[in-house]
N, C-alpha and C. Protein backbone atom coordinates (compact mmCIF):
# COMPACT_ATOMS: atom_id res chain seq x y z
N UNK A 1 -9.44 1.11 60.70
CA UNK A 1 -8.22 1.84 60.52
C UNK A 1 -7.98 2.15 59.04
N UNK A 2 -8.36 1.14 58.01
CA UNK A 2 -7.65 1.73 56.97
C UNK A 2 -8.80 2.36 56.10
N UNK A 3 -10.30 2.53 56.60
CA UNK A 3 -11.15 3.62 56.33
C UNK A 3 -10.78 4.72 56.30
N UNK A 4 -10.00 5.13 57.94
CA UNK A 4 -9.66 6.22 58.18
C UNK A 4 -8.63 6.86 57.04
N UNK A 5 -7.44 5.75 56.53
CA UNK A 5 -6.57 6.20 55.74
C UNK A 5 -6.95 6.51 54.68
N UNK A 6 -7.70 5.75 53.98
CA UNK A 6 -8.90 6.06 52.70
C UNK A 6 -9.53 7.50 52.51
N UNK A 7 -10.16 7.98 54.03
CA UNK A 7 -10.67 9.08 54.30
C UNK A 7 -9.61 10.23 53.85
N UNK A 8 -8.74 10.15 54.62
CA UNK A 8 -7.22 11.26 54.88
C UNK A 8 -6.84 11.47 53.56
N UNK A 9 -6.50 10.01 52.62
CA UNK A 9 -6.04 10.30 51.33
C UNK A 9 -6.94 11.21 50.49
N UNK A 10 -7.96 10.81 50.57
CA UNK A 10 -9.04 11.57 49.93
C UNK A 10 -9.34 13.36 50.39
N UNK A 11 -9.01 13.47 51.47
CA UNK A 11 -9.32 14.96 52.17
C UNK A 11 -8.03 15.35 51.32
N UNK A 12 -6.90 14.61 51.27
CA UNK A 12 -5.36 15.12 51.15
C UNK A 12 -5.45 15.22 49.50
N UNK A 13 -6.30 14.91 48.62
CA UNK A 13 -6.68 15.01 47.53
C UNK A 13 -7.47 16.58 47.34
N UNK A 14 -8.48 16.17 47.67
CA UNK A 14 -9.20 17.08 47.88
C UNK A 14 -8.19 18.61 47.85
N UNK A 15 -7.70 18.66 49.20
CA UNK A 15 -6.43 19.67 49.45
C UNK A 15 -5.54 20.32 48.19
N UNK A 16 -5.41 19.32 47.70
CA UNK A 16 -4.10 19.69 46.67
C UNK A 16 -4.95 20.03 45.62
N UNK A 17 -6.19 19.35 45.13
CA UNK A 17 -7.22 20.15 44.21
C UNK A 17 -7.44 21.56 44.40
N UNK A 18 -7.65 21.42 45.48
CA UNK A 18 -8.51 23.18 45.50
C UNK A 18 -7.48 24.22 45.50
N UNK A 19 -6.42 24.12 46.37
CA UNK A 19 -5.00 24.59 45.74
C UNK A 19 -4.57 24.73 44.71
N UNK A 20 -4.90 23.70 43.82
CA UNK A 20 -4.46 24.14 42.18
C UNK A 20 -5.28 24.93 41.25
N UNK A 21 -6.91 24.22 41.80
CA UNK A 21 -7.45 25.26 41.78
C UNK A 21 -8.11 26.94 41.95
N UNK A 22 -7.48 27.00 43.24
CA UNK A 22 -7.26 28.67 43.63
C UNK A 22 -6.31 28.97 42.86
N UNK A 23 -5.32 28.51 42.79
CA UNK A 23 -3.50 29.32 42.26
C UNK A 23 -4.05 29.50 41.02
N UNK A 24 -5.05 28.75 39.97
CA UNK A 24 -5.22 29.12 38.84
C UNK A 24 -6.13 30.06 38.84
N UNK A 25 -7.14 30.26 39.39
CA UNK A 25 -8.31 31.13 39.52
C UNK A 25 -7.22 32.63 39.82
N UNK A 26 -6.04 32.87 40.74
CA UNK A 26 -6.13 33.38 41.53
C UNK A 26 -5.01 34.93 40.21
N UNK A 27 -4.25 33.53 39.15
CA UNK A 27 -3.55 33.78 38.28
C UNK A 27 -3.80 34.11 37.10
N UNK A 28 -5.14 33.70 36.94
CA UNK A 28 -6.06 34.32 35.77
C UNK A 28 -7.38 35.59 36.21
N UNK A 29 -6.92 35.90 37.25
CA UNK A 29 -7.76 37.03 37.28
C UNK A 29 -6.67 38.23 38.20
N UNK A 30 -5.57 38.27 38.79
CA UNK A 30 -4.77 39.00 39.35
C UNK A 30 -3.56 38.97 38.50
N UNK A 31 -2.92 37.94 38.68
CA UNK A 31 -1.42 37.77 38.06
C UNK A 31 -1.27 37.79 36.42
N UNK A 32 -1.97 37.16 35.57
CA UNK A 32 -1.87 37.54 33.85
C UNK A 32 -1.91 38.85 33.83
N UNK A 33 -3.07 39.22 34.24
CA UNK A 33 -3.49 40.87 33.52
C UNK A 33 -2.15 41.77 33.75
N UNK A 34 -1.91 41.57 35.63
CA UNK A 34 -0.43 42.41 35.90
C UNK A 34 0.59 42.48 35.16
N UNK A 35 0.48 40.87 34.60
CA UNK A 35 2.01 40.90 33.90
C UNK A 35 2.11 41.08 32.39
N UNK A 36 0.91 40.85 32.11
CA UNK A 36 0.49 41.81 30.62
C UNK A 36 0.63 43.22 30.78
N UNK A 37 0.00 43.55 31.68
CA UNK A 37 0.47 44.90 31.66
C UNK A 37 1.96 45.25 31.77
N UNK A 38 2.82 45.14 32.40
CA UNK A 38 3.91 45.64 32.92
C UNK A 38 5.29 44.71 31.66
N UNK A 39 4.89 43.70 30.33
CA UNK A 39 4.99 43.24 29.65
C UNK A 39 4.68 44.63 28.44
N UNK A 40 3.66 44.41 28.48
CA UNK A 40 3.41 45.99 27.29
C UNK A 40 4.61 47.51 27.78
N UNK A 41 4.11 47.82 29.34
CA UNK A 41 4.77 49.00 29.28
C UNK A 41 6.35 48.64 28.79
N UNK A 42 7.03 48.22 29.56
CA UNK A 42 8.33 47.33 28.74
C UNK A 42 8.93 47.46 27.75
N UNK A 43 7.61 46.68 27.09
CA UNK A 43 7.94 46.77 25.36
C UNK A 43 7.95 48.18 25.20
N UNK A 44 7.24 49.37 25.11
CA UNK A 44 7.12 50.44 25.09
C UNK A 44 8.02 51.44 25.27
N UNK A 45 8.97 50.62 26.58
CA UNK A 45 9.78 51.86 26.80
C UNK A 45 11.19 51.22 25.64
N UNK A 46 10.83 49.99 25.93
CA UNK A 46 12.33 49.75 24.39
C UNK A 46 11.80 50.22 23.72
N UNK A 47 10.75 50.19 23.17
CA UNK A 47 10.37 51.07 21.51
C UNK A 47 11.07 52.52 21.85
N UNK A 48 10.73 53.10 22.47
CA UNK A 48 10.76 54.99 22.44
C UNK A 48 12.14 54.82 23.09
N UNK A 49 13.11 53.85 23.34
CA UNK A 49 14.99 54.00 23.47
C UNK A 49 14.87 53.40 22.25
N UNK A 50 14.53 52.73 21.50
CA UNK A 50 15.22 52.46 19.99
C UNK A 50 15.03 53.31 19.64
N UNK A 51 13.47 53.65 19.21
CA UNK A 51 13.84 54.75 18.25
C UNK A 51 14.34 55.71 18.42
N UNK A 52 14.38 56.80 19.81
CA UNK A 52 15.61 57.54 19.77
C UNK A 52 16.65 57.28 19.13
N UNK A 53 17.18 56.35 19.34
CA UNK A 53 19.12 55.92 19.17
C UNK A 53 18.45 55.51 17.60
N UNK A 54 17.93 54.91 16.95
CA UNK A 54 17.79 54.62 15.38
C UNK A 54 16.23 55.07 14.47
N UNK A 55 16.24 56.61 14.55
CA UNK A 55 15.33 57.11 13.78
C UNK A 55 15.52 57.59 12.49
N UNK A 56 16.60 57.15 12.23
CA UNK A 56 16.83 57.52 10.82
C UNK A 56 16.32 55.85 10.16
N UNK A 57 15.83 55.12 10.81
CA UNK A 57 15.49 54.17 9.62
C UNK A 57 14.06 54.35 9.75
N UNK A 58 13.25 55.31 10.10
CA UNK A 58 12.03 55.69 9.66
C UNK A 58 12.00 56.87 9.11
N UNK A 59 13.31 57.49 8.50
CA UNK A 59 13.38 58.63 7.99
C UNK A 59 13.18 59.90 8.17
N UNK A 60 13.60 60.06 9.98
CA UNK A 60 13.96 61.01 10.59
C UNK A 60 15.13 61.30 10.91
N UNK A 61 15.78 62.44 10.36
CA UNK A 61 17.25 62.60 10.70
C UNK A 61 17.70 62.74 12.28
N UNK A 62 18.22 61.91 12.39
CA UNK A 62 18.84 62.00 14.10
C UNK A 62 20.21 62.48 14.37
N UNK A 63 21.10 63.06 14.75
CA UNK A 63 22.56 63.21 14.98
C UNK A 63 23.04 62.40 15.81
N UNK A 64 22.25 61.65 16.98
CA UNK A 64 22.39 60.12 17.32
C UNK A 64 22.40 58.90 17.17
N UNK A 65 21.90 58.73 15.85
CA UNK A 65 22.10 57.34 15.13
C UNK A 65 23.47 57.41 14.57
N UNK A 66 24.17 58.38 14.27
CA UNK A 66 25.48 58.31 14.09
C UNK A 66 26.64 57.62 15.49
N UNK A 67 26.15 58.02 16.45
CA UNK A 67 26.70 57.43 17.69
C UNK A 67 26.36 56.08 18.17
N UNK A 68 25.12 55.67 18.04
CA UNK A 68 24.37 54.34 18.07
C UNK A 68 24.62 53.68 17.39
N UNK A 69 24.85 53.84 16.22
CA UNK A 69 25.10 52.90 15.11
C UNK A 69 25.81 51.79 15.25
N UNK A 70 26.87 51.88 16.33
CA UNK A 70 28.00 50.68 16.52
C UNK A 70 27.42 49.68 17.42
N UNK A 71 26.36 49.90 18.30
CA UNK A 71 25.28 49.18 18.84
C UNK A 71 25.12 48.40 17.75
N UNK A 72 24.83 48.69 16.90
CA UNK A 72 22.86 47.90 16.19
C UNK A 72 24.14 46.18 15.75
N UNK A 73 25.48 45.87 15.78
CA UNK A 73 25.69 44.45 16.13
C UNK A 73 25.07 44.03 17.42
N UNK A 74 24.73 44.16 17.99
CA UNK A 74 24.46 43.97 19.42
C UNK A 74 23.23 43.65 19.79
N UNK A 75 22.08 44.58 19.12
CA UNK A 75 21.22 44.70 18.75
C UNK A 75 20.12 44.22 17.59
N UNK A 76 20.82 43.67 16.49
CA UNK A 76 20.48 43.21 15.31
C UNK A 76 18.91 42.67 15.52
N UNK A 77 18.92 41.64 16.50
CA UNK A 77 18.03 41.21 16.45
C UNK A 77 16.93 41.55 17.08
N UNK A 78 17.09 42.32 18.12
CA UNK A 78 16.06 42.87 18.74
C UNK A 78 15.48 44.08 17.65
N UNK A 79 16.41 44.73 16.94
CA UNK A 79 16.20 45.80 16.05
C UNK A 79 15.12 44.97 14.87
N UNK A 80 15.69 44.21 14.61
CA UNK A 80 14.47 43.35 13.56
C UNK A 80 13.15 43.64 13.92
N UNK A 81 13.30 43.26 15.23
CA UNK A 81 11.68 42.84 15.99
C UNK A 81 11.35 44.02 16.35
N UNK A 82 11.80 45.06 16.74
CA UNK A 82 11.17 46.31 16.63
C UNK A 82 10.62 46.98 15.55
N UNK A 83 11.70 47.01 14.64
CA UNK A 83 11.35 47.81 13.39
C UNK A 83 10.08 47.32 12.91
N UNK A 84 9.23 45.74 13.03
CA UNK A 84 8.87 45.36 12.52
C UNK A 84 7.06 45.40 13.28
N UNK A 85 7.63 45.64 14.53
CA UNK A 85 6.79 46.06 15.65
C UNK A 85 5.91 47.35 15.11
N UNK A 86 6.67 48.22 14.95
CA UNK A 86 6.62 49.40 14.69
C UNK A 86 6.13 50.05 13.36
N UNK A 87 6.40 48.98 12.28
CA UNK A 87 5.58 49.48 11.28
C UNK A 87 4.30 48.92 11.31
N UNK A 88 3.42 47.74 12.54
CA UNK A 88 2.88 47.48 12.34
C UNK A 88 1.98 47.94 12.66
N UNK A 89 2.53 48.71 13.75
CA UNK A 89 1.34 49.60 14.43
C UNK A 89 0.63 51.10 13.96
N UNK A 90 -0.62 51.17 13.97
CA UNK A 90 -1.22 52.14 13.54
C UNK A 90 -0.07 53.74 14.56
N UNK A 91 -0.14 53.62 15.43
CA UNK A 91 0.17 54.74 15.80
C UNK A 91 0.34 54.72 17.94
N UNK A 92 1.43 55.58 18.15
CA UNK A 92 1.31 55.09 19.60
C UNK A 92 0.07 55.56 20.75
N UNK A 93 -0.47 56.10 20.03
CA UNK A 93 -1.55 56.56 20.59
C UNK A 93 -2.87 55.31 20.73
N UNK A 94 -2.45 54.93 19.83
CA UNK A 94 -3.53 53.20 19.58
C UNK A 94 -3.25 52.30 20.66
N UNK A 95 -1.98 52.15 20.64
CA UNK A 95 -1.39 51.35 22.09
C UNK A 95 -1.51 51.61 23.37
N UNK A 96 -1.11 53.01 23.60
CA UNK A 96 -1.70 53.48 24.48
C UNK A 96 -3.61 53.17 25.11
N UNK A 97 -4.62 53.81 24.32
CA UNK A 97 -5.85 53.34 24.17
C UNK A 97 -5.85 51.59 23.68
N UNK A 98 -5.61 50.84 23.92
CA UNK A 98 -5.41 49.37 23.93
C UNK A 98 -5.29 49.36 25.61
N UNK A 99 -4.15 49.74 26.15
CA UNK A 99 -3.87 49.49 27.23
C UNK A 99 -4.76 50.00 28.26
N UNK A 100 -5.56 50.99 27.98
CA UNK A 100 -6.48 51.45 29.10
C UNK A 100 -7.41 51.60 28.50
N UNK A 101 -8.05 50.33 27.57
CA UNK A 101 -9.02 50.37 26.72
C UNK A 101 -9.89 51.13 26.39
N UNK A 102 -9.41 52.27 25.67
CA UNK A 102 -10.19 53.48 25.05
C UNK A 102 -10.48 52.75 23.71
C-alpha cells in the first residue's frame, strides 16, 4: 500500500513538472513575443498622440500645443519618458523595421 502512495506522489510530481514546464515553453514561444508586440504598438500609438498635442518641443509649430498645454501637469511624467524616447530614436521608420524585422 504505501508503494502505491510513493508511486502516485511521484506521478503527481511528475504532473505538476511538466505543467510548469509546458506553461513556460508555451509562454516563451507564443505569449512573450505577442505581448512584445502589442507592448511596442502601444507605445507607438502614445508617441504619435503626444506628439501631436506637444510638437512644439521638437520645434514644430503646432496651434494645438496651445490647447494641450494644460495637460502636460497630468502628464509630466509620462512626457519625460517620451520626449526622451524620442530623441533616442533614429527615426520611426527604424521602429517600424525593428518590429517586422527589416
Amino acid at each position: 500500500m504505501t508503494a502505491d502512495l510513493e508511486l502516485h506522489e511521484r506521478i503527481e510530481r511528475f504532473r505538476e513538472w511538466l505543467h510548469e514546464w509546458l506553461h513556460g515553453l508555451y509562454h516563451g514561444m507564443i505569449e512573450h513575443p505577442a505581448f512584445e508586440k502589442i507592448e511596442k504598438e502601444a507605445e507607438d500609438t502614445e508617441d504619435a498622440l503626444l506628439f501631436a498635442m506637444f510638437a512644439d518641443a521638437f520645434g514644430i509649430p503646432s496651434p494645438v500645443s496651445y490647447y494641450t498645454s494644460e495637460l502636460l501637469p497630468y502628464l509630466a511624467e509620462d512626457f519625460e519618458k517620451w520626449e526622451r524616447r524620442m530623441w533616442d530614436r533614429e527615426s520611426m521608420i527604424e521602429r517600424k523595421g525593428q518590429q517586422y524585422h527589416f
